[in-house]
C-alpha atoms as a PDB file:
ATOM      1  CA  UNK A   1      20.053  -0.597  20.115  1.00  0.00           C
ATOM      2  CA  UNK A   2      18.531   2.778  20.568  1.00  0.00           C
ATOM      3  CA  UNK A   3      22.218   3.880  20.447  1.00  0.00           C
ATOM      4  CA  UNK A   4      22.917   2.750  17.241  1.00  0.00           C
ATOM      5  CA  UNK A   5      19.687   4.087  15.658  1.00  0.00           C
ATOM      6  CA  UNK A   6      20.093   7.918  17.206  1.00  0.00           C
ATOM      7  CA  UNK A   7      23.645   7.376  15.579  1.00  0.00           C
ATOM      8  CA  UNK A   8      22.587   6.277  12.033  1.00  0.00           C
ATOM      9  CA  UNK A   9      20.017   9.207  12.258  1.00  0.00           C
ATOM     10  CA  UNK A  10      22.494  11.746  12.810  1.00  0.00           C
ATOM     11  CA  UNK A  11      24.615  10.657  10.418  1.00  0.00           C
ATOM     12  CA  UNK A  12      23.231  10.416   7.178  1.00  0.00           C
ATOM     13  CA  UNK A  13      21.319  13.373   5.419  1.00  0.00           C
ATOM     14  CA  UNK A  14      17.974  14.310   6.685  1.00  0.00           C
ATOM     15  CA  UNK A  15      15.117  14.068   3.934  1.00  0.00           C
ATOM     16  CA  UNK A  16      13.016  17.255   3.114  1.00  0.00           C
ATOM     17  CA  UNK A  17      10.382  16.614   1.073  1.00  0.00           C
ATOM     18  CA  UNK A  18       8.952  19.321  -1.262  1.00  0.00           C
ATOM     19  CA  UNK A  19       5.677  21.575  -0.811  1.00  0.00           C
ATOM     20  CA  UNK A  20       4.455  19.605  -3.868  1.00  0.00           C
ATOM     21  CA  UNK A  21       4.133  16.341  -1.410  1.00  0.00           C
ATOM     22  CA  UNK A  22       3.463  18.219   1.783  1.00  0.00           C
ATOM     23  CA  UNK A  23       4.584  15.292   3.926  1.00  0.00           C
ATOM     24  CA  UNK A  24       2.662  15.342   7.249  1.00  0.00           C
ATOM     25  CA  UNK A  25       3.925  12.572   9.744  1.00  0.00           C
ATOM     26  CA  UNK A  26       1.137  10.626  11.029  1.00  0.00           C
ATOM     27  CA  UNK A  27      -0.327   7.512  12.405  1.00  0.00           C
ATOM     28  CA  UNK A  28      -1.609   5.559   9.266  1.00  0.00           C
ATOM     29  CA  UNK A  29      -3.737   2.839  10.935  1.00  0.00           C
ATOM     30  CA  UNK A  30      -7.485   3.282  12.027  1.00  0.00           C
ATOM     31  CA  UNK A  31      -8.022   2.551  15.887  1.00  0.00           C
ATOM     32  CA  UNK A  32     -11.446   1.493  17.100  1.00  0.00           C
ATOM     33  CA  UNK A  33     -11.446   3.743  19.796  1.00  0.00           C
ATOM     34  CA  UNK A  34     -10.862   7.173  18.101  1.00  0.00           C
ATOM     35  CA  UNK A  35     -11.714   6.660  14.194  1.00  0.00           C
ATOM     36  CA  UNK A  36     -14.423   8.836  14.240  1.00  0.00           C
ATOM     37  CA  UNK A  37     -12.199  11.510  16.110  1.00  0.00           C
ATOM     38  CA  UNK A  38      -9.754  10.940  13.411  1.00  0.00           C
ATOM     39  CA  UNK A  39     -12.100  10.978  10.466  1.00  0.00           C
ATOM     40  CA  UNK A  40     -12.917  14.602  11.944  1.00  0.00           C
ATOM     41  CA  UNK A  41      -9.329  15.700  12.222  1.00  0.00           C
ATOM     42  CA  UNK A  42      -8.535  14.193   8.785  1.00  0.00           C
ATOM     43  CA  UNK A  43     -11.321  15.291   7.173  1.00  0.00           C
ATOM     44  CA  UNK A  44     -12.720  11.654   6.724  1.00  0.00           C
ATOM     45  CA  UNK A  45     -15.745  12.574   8.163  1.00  0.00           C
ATOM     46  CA  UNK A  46     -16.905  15.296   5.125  1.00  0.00           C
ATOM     47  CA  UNK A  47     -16.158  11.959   2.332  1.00  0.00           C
ATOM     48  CA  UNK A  48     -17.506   9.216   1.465  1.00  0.00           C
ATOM     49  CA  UNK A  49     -15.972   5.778   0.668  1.00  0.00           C
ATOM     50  CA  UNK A  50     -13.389   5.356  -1.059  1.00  0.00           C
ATOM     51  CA  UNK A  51     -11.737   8.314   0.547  1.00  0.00           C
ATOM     52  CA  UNK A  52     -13.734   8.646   3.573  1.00  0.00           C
ATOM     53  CA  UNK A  53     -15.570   7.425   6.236  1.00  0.00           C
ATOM     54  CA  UNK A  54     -19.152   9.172   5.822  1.00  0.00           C
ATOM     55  CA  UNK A  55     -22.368   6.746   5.679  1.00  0.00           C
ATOM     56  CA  UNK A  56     -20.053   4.185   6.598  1.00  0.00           C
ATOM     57  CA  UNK A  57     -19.419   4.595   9.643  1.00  0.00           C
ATOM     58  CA  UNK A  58     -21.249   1.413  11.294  1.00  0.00           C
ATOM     59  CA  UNK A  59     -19.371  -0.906   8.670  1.00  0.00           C
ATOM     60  CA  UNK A  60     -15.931   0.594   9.786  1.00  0.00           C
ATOM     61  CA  UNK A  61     -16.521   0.211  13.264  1.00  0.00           C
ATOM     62  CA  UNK A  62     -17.644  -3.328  13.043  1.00  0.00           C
ATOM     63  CA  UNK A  63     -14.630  -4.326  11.200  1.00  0.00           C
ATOM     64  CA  UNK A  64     -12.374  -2.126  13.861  1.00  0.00           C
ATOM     65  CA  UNK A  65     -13.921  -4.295  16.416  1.00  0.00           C
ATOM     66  CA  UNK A  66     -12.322  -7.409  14.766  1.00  0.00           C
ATOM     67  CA  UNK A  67      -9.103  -6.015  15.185  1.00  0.00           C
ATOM     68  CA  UNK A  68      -6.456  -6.257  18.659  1.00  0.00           C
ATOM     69  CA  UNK A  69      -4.161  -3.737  17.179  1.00  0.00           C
ATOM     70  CA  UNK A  70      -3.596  -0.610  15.720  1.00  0.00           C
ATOM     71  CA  UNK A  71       0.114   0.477  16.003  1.00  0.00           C
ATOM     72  CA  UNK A  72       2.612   0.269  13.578  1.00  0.00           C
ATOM     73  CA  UNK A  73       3.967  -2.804  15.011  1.00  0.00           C
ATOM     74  CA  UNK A  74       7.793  -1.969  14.470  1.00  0.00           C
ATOM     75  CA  UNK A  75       9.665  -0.094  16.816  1.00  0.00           C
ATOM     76  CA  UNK A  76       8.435   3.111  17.291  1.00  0.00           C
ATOM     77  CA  UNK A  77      11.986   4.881  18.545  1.00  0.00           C
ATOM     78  CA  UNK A  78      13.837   6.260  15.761  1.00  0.00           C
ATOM     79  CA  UNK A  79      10.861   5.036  13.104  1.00  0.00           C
ATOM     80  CA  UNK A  80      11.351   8.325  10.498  1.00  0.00           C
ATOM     81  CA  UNK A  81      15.642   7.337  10.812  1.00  0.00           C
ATOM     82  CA  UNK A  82      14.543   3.777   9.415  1.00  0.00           C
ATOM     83  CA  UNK A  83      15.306   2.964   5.897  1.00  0.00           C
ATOM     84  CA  UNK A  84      12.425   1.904   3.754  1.00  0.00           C
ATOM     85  CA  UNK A  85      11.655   0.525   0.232  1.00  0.00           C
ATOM     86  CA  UNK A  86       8.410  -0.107  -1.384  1.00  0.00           C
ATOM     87  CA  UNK A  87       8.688  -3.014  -3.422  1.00  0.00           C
ATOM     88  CA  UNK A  88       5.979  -3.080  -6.414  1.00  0.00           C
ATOM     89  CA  UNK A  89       5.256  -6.394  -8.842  1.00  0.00           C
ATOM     90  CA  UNK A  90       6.392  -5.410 -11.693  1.00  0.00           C
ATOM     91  CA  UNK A  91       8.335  -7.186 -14.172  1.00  0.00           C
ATOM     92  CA  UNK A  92      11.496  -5.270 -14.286  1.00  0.00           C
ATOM     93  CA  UNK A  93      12.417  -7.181 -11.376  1.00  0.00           C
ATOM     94  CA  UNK A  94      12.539 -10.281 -13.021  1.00  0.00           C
ATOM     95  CA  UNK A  95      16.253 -11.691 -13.171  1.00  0.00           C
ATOM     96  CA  UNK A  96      17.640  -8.494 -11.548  1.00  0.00           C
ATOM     97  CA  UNK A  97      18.545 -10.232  -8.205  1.00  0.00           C
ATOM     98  CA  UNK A  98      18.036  -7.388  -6.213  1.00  0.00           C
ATOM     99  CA  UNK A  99      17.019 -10.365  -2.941  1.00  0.00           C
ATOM    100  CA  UNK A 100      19.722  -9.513  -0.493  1.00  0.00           C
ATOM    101  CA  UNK A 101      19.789  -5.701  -1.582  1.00  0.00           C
ATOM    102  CA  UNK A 102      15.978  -5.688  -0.793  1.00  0.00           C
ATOM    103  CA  UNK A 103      16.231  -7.594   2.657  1.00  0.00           C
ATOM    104  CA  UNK A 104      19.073  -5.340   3.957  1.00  0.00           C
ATOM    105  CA  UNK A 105      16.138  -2.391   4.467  1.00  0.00           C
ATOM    106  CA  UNK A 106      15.082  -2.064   7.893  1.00  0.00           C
ATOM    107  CA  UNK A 107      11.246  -1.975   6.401  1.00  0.00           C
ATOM    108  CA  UNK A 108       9.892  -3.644   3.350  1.00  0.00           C
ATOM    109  CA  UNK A 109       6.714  -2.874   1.820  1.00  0.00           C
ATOM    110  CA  UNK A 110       4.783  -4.909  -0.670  1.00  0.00           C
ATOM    111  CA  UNK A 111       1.592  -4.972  -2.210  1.00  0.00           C
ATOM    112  CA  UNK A 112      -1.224  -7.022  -3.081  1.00  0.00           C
ATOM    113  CA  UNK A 113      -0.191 -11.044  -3.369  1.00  0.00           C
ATOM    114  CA  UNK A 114       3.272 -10.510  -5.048  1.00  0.00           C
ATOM    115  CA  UNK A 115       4.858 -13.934  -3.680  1.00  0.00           C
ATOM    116  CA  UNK A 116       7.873 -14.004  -2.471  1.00  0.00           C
ATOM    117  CA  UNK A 117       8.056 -18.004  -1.989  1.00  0.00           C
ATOM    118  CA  UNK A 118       9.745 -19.113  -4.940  1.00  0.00           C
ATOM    119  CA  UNK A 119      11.263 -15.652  -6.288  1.00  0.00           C
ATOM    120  CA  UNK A 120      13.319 -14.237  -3.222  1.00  0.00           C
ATOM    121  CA  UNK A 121      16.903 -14.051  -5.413  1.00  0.00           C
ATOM    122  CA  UNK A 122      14.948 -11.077  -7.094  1.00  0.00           C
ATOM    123  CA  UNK A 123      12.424  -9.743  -4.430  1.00  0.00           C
ATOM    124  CA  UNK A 124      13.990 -10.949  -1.311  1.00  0.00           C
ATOM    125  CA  UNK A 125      12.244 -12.381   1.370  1.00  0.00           C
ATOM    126  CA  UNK A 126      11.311 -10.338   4.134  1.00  0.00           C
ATOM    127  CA  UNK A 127       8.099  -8.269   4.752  1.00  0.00           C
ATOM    128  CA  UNK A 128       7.374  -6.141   7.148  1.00  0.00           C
ATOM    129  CA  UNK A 129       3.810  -4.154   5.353  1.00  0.00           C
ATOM    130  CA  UNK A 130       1.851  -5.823   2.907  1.00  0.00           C
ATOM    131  CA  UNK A 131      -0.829  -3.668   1.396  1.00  0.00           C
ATOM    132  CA  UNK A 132      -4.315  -5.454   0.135  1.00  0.00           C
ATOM    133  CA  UNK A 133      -7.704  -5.286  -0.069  1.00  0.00           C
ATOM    134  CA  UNK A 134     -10.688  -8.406  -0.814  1.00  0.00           C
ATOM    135  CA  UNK A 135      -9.504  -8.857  -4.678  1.00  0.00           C
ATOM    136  CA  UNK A 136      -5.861  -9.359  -3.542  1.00  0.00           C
ATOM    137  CA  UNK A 137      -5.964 -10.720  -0.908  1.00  0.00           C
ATOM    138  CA  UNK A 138      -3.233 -14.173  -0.623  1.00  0.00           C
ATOM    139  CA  UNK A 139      -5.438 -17.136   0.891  1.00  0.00           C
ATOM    140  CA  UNK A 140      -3.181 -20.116   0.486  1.00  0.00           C
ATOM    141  CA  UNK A 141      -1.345 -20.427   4.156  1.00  0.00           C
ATOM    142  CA  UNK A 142       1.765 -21.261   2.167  1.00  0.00           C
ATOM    143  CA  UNK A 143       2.190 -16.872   1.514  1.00  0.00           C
ATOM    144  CA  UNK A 144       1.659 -16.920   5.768  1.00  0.00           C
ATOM    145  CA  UNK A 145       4.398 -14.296   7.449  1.00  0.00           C
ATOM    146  CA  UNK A 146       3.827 -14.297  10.906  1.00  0.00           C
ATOM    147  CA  UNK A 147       6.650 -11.278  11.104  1.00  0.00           C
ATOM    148  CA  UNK A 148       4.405  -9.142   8.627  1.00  0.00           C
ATOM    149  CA  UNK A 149       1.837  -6.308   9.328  1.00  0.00           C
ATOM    150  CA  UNK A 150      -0.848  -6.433   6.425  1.00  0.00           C
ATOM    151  CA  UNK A 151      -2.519  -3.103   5.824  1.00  0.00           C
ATOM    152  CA  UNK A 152      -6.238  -3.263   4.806  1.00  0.00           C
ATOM    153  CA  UNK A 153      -7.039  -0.437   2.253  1.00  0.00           C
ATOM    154  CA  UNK A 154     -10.817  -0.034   1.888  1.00  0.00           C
ATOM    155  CA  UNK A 155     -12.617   1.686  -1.536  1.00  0.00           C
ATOM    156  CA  UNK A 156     -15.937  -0.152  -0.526  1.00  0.00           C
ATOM    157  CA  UNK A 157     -18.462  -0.620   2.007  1.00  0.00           C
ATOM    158  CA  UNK A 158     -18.568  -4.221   0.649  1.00  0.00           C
ATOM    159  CA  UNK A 159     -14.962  -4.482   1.385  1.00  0.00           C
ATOM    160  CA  UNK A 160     -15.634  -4.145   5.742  1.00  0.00           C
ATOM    161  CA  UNK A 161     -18.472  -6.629   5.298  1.00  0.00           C
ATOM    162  CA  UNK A 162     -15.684  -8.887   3.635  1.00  0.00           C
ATOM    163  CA  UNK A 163     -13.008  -8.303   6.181  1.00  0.00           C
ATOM    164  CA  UNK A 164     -15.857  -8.668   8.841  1.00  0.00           C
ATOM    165  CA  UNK A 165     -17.136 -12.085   7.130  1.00  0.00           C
ATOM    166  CA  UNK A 166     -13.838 -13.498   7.314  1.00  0.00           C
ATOM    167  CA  UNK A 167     -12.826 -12.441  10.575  1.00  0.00           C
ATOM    168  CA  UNK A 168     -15.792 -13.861  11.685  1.00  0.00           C
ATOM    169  CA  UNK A 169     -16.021 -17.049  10.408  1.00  0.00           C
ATOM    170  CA  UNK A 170     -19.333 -16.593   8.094  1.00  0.00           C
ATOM    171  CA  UNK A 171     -19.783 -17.252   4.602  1.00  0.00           C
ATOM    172  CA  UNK A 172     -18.278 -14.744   2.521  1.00  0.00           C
ATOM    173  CA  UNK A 173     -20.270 -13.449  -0.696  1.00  0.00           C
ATOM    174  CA  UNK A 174     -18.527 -12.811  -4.241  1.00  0.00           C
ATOM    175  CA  UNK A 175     -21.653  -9.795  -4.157  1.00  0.00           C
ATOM    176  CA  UNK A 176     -20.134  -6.380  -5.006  1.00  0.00           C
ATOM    177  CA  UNK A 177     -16.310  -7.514  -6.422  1.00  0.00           C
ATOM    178  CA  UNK A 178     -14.837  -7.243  -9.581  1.00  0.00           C
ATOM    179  CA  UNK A 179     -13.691 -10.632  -9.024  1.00  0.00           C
ATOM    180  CA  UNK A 180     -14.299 -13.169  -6.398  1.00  0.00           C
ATOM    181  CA  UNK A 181     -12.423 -11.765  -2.896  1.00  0.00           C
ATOM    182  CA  UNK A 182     -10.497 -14.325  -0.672  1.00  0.00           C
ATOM    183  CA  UNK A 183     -13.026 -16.645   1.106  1.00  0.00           C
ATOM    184  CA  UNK A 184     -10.410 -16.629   4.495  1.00  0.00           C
ATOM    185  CA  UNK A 185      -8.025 -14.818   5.961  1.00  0.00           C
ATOM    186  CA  UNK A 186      -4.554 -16.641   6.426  1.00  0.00           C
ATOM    187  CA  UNK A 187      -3.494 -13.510   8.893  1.00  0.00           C
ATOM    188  CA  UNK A 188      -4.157 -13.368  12.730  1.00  0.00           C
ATOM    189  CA  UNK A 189      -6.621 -10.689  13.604  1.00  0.00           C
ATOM    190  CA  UNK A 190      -3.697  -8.781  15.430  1.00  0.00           C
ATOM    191  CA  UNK A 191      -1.467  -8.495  12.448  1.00  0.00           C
ATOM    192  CA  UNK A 192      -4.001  -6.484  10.581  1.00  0.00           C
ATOM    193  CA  UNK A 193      -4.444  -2.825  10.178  1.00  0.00           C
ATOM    194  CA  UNK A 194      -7.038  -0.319   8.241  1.00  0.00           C
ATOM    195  CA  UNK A 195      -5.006   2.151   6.333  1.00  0.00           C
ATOM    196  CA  UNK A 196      -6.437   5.863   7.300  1.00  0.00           C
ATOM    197  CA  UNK A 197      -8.585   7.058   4.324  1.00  0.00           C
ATOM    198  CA  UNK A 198      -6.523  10.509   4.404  1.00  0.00           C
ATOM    199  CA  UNK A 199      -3.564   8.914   2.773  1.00  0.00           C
ATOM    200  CA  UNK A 200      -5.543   7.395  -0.108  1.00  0.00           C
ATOM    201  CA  UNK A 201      -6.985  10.761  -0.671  1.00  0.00           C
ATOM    202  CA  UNK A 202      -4.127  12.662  -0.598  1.00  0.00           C
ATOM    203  CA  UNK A 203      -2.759  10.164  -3.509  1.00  0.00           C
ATOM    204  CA  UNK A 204      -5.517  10.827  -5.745  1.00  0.00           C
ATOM    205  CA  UNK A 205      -5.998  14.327  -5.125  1.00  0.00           C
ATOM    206  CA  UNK A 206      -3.309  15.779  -4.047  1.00  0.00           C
ATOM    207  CA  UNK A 207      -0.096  14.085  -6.173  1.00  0.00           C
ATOM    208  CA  UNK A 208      -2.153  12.559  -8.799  1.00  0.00           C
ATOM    209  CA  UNK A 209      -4.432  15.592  -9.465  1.00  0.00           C
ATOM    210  CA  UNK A 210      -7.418  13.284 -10.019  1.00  0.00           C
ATOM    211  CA  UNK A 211     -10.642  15.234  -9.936  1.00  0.00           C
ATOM    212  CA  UNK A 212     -12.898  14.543  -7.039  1.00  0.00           C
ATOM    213  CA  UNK A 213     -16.141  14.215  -9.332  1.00  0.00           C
ATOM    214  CA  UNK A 214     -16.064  12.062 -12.611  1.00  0.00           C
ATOM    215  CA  UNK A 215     -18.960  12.364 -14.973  1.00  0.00           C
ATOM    216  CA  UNK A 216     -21.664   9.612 -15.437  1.00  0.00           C
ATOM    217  CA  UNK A 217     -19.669   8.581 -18.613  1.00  0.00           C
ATOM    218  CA  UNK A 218     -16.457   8.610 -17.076  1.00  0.00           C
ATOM    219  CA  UNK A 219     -14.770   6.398 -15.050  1.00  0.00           C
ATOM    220  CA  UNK A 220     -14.027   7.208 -11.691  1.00  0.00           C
ATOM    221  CA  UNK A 221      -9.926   6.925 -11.388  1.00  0.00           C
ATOM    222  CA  UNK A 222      -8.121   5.714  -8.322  1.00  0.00           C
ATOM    223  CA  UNK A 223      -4.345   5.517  -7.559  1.00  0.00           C
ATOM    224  CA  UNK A 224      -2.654   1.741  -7.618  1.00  0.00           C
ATOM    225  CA  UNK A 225      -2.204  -0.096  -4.264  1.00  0.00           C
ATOM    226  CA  UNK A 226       1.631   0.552  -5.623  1.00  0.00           C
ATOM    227  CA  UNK A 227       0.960   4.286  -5.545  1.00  0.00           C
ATOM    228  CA  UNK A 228      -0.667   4.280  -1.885  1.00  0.00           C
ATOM    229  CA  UNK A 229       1.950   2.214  -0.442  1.00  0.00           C
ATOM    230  CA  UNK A 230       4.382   4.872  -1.497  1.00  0.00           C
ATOM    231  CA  UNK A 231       1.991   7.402   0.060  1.00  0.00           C
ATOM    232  CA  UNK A 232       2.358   5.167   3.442  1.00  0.00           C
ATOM    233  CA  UNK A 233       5.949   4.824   3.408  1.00  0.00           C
ATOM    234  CA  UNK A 234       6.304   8.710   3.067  1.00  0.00           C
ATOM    235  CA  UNK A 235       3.989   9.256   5.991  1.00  0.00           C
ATOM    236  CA  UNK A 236       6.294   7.132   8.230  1.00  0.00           C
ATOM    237  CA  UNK A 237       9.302   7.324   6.808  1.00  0.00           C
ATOM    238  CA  UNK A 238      12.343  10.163   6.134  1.00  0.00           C
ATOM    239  CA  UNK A 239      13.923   7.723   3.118  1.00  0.00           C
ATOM    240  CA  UNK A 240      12.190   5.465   0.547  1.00  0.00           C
ATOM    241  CA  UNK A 241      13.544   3.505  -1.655  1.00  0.00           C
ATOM    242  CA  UNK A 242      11.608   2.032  -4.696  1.00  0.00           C
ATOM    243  CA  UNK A 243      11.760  -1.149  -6.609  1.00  0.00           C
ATOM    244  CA  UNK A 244       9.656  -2.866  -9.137  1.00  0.00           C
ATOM    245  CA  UNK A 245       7.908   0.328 -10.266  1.00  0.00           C
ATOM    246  CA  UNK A 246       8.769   0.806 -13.862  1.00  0.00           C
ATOM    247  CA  UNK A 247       6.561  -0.899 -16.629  1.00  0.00           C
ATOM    248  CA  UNK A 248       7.014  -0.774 -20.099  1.00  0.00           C
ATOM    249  CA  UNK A 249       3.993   0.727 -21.300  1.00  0.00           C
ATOM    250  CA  UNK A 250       4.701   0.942 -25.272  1.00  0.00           C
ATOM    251  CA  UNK A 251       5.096  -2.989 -25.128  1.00  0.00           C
ATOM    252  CA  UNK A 252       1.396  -4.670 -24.776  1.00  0.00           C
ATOM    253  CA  UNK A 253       3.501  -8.327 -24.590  1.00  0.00           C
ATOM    254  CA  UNK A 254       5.981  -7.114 -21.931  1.00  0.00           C
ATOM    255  CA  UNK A 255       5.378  -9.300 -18.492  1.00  0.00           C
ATOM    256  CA  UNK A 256       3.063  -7.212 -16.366  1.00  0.00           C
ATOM    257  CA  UNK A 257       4.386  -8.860 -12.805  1.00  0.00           C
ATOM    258  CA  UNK A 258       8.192 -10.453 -11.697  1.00  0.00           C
ATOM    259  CA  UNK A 259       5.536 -13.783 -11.458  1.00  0.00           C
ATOM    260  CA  UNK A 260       3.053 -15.256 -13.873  1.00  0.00           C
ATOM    261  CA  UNK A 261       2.380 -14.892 -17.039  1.00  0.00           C
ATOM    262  CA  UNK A 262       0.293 -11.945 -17.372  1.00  0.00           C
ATOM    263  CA  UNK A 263       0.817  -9.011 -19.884  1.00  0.00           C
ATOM    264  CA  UNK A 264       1.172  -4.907 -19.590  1.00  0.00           C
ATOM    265  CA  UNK A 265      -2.184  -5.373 -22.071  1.00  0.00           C
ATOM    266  CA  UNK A 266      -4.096  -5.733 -18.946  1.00  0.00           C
ATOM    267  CA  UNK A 267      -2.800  -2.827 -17.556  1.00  0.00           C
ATOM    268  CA  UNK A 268      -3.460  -0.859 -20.171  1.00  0.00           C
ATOM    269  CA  UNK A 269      -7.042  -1.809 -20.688  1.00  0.00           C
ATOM    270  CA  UNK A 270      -6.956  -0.930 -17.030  1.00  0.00           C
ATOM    271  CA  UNK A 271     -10.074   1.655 -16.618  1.00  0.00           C
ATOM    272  CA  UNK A 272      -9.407   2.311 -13.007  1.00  0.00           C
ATOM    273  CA  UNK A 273      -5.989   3.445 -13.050  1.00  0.00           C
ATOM    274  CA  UNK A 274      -3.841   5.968 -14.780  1.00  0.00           C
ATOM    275  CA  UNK A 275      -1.167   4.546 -15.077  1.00  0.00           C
ATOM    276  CA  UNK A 276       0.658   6.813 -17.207  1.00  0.00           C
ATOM    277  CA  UNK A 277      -0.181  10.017 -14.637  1.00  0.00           C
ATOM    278  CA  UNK A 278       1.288   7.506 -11.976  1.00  0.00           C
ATOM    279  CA  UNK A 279       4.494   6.972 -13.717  1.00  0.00           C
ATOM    280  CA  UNK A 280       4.869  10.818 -14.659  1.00  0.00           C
ATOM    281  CA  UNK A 281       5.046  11.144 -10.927  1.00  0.00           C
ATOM    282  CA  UNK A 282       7.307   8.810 -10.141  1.00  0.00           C
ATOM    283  CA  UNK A 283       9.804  10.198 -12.745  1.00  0.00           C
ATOM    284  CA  UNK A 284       9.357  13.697 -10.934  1.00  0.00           C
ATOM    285  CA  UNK A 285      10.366  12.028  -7.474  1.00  0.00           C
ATOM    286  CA  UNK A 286      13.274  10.122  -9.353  1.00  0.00           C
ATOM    287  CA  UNK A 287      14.318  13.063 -11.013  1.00  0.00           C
ATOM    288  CA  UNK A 288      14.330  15.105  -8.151  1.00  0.00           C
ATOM    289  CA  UNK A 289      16.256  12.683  -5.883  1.00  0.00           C
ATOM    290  CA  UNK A 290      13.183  12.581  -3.823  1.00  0.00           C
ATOM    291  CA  UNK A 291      13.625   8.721  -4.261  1.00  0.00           C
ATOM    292  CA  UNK A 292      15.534   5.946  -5.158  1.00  0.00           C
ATOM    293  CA  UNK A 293      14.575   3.808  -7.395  1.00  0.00           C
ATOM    294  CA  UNK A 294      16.837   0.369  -7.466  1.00  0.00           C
ATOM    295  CA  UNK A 295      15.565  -1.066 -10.941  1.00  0.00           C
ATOM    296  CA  UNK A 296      16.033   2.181 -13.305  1.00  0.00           C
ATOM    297  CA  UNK A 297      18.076   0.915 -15.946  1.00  0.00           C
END
């Protein structure tokens, strides 16, 4: 096996990201034992939630403590050689049957509850990360992978009392959401992970260009799930691959997700997101060859 992976790695082009991305491999996922080291090397410890750990650090290490792991959970030899794409929810991959292209990836990344029950001829059906946080969260055990790592990303203190709630067994509050969160957790304790605050930041700040202080009357911004789980894949990975990433912003009646019935006019009246920076960025890494992306038309 290893064999065959050194082999694949020599043989195909090695990726080079740009200075504009300045791609630093790293490990992604909190650990209970050295967070706070980490938060110091990262620079976790100097910002606060959502980017940070600082004034939070009792409610991060009391959700760490529900955790058994904290490695990536794939095999580790050869991990930059593997060959990744991040699947997003939108629409465009409605009817494209891009299933068996998807599941030939050696890693598969999805976000939030995109199912994949009922819709694998056009999203496949493996998963290997799913990204989520309280809001998102799947809690029907019909959406249970036992073969998945799902990757907690935190913008709240509220959000480790949730994750500590569930994990737990207490009664979980709808307190502090902008809707109500998932009131259990269909995952085992040992397939979840904390995503490392850094890579969030670096989204917003660093590729995104958000500013780090908004104005009382503004509207603080923060990058999509979509967008971080790009950020992930590039901190793990030599190649990504995109798919479902493209959304038809001029058309308020266009379908928003590959499932449901929801329209881009929620996106749109979206305050939380810019969505338009975020696909001005993508265009850059697709124009650049920096990426692939498997629905541009």
């Amino acid at each position: 096996m290893m064999d065959s992976i050194v082999q694949r790695c020599f043989s195909k082009i090695v990726f080079s990201p740009p200075p504009s991305l300045s791609i630093k491999k790293m490990s992604p996922f909190l650990c209970a034992e050295d967070f706070l080291k980490v938060a110091e090397l990262h620079g976790n410890n100097r910002n606060e939630l959502p980017y940070g750990i600082k004034k939070a650090e009792r409610y991060f290490r009391l959700a760490l403590s529900k955790l058994r792991n904290c490695r990536l959970a794939i095999e580790d030899d050869g991990m930059s050689c593997k060959k990744c794409v991040v699947v997003g929810n939108g629409g465009v991959l409605r009817s494209k049957t891009l299933g068996k292209k998807i599941d030939s990836y050696d890693v598969i990344i999805r976000m939030n509850n995109g199912p994949v029950i009922g819709y694998e001829e056009d999203v496949g059906r493996k998963t290997t990360f799913r990204l989520f946080y309280p809001e998102s969260a799947f809690s029907d055990p019909i959406h249970y992978d036992p073969n998945a790592t799902v990757v907690f990303v935190v913008f709240k203190p509220h959000d480790l009392k949730w994750i500590w709630d569930v994990l737990s067994g207490h009664r979980v509050s709808a307190v502090g959401f902008w809707k109500k969160p998932a009131v259990n957790m269909i995952y085992r304790a040992n397939q979840i992970r904390i995503l490392d605050p850094a890579i969030i930041r670096k989204t917003a700040h660093e590729w995104l260009h958000f500013p780090k202080i908004f104005t009382r009357k503004e509207k603080p911004k923060h990058p999509t799930t979509g967008l971080i789980a790009i950020a992930l894949a590039f901190h793990i990975f030599d190649e990504v691959h995109l798919a479902g990433f493209k959304y038809n912003l001029g058309d308020r009646n266009s379908s928003l997700h590959y499932y449901g019935n929801e329209t881009m006019s929620l996106m749109t009246e979206n305050g939380y997101h810019n969505i338009t920076a975020e696909q001005m960025f993508l265009k850059e890494l697709i124009d650049k060859d920096i990426v692939v992306n498997l629905t541009q038309d």
